[in-house]
C-alpha atoms as a PDB file:
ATOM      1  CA  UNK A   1     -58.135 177.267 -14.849  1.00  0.00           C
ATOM      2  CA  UNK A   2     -55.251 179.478 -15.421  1.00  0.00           C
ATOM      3  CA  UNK A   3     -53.635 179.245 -18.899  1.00  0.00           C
ATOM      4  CA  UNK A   4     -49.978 178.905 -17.590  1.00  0.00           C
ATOM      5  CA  UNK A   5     -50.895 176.298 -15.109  1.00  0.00           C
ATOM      6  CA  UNK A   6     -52.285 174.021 -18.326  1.00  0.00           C
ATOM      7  CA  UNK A   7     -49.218 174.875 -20.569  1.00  0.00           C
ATOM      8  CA  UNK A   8     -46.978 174.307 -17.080  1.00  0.00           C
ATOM      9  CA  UNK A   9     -48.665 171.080 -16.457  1.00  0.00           C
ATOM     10  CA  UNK A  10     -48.461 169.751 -20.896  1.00  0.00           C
ATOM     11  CA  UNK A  11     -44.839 170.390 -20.074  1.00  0.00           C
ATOM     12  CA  UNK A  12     -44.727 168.248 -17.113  1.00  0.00           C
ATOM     13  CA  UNK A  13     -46.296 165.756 -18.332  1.00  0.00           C
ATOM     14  CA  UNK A  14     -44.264 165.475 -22.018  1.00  0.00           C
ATOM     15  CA  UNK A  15     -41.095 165.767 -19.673  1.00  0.00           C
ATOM     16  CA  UNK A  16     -42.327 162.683 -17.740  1.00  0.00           C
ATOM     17  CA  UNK A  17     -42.840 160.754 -20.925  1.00  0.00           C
ATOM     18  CA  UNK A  18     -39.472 161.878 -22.266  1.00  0.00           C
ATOM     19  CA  UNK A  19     -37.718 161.048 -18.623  1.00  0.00           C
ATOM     20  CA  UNK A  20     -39.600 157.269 -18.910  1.00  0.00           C
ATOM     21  CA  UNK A  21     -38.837 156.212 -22.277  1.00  0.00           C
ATOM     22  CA  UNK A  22     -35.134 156.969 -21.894  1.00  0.00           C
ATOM     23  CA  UNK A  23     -35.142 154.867 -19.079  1.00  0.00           C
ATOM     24  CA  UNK A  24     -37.007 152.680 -20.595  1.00  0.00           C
ATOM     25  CA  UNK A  25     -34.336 152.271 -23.750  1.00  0.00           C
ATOM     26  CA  UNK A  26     -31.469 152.289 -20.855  1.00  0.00           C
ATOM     27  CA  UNK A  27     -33.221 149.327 -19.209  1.00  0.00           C
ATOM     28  CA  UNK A  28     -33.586 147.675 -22.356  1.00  0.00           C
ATOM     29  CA  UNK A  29     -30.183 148.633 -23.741  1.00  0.00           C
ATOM     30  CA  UNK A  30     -28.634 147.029 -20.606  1.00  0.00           C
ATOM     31  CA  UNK A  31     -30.497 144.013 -20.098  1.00  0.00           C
ATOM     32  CA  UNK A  32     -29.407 143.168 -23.692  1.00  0.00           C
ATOM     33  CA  UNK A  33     -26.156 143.959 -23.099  1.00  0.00           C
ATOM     34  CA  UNK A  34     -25.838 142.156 -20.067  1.00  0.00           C
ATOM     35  CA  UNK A  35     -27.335 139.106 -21.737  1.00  0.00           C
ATOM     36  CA  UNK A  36     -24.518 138.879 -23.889  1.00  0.00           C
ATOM     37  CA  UNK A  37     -22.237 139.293 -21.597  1.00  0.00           C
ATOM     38  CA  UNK A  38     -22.605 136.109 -19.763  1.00  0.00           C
ATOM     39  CA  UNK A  39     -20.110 133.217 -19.204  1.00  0.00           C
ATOM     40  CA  UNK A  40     -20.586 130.638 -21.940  1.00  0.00           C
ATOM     41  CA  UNK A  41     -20.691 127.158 -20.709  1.00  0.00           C
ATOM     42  CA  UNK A  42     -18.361 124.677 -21.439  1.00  0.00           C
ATOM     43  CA  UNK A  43     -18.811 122.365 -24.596  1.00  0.00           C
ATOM     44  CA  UNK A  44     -20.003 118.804 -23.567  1.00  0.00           C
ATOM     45  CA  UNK A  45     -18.064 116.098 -23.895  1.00  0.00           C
ATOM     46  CA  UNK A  46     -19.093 114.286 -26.666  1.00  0.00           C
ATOM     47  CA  UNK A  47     -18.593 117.978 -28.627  1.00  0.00           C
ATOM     48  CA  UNK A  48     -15.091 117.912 -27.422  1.00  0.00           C
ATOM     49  CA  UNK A  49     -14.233 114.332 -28.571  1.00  0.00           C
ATOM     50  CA  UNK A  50     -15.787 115.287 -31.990  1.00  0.00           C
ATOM     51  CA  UNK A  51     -13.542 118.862 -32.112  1.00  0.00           C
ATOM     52  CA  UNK A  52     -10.692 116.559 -31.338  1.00  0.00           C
ATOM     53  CA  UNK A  53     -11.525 114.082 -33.917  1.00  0.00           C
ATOM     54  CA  UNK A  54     -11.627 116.938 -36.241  1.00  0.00           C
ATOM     55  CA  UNK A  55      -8.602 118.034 -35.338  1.00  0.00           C
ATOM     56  CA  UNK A  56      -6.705 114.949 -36.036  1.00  0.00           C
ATOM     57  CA  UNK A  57      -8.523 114.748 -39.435  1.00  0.00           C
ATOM     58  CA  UNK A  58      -7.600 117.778 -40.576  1.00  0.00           C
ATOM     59  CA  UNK A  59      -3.854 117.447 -39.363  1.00  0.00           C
ATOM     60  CA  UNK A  60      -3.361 114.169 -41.434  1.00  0.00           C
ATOM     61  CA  UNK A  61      -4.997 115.609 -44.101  1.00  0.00           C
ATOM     62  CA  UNK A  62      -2.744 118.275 -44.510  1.00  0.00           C
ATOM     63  CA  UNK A  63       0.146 115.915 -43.643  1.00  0.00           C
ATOM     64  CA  UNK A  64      -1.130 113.710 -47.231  1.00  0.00           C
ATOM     65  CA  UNK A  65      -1.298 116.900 -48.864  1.00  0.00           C
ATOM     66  CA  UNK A  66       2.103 117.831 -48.193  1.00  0.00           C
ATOM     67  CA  UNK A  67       3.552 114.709 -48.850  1.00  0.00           C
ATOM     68  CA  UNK A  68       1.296 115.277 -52.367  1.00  0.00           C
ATOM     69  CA  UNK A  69       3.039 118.514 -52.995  1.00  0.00           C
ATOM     70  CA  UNK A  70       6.544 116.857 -51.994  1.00  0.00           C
ATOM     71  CA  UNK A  71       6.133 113.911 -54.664  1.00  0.00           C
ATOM     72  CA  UNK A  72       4.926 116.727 -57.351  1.00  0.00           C
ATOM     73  CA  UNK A  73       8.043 118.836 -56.655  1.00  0.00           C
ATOM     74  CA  UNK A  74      10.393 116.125 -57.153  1.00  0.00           C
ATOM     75  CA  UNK A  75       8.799 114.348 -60.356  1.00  0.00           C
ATOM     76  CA  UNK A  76       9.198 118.239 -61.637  1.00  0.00           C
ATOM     77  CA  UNK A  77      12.830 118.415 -60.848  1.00  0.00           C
ATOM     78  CA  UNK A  78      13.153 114.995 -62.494  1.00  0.00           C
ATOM     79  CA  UNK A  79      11.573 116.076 -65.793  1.00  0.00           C
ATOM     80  CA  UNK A  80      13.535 119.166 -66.037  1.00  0.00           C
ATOM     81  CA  UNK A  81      16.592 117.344 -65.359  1.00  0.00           C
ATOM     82  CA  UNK A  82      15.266 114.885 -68.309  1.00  0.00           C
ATOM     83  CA  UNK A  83      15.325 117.890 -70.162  1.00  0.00           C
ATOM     84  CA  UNK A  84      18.120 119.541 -69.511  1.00  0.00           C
ATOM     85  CA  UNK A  85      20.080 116.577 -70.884  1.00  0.00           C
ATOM     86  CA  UNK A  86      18.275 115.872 -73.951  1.00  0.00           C
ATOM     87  CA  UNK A  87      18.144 119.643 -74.371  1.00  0.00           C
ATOM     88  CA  UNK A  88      21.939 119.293 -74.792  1.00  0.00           C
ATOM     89  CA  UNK A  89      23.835 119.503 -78.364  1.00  0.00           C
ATOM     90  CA  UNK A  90      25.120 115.678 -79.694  1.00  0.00           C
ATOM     91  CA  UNK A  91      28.368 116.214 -80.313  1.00  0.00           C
ATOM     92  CA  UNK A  92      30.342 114.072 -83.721  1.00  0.00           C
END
């Protein structure tokens, strides 16, 4: 055989296996893609009484906690009232 018509056919051939696995990655790149893409289904029922639960939980939680912070405030004011006064000078 001709010299040129083996090195014309290696390149054909190295072409074809460049040309198949970058459809090949394509393929793969999409399905992934395509995968992750899709609609999530709704949570079930029972997972959205539980988030709701959770939510309530949390909101009188932080309701306590603020009514914490609200009682710590005001004893602080108190005692630096407390000392205010007794910081002040008897007078004879």
């Amino acid at each position: 055989m001709n010299p040129a018509v083996l090195v014309f056919a290696q390149v054909v051939a190295i072409s074809i296996g460049v040309i198949a696995a970058a459809c090949g990655i394509g393929v793969a790149t999409y399905r992934s893609v395509r995968r992750i893409d899709n609609p999530r289904t709704a949570p079930s029922e029972d997972l959205q009484a539980q988030i709701a639960q959770l939510q309530q939980s949390v909101d009188s939680i932080a309701i306590e906690v603020e009514r914490i912070a609200e009682a710590q405030r005001f004893m602080a004011r108190l005692e630096s009232e407390r000392d205010a006064r007794q910081a002040l000078p008897l007078q004879s």
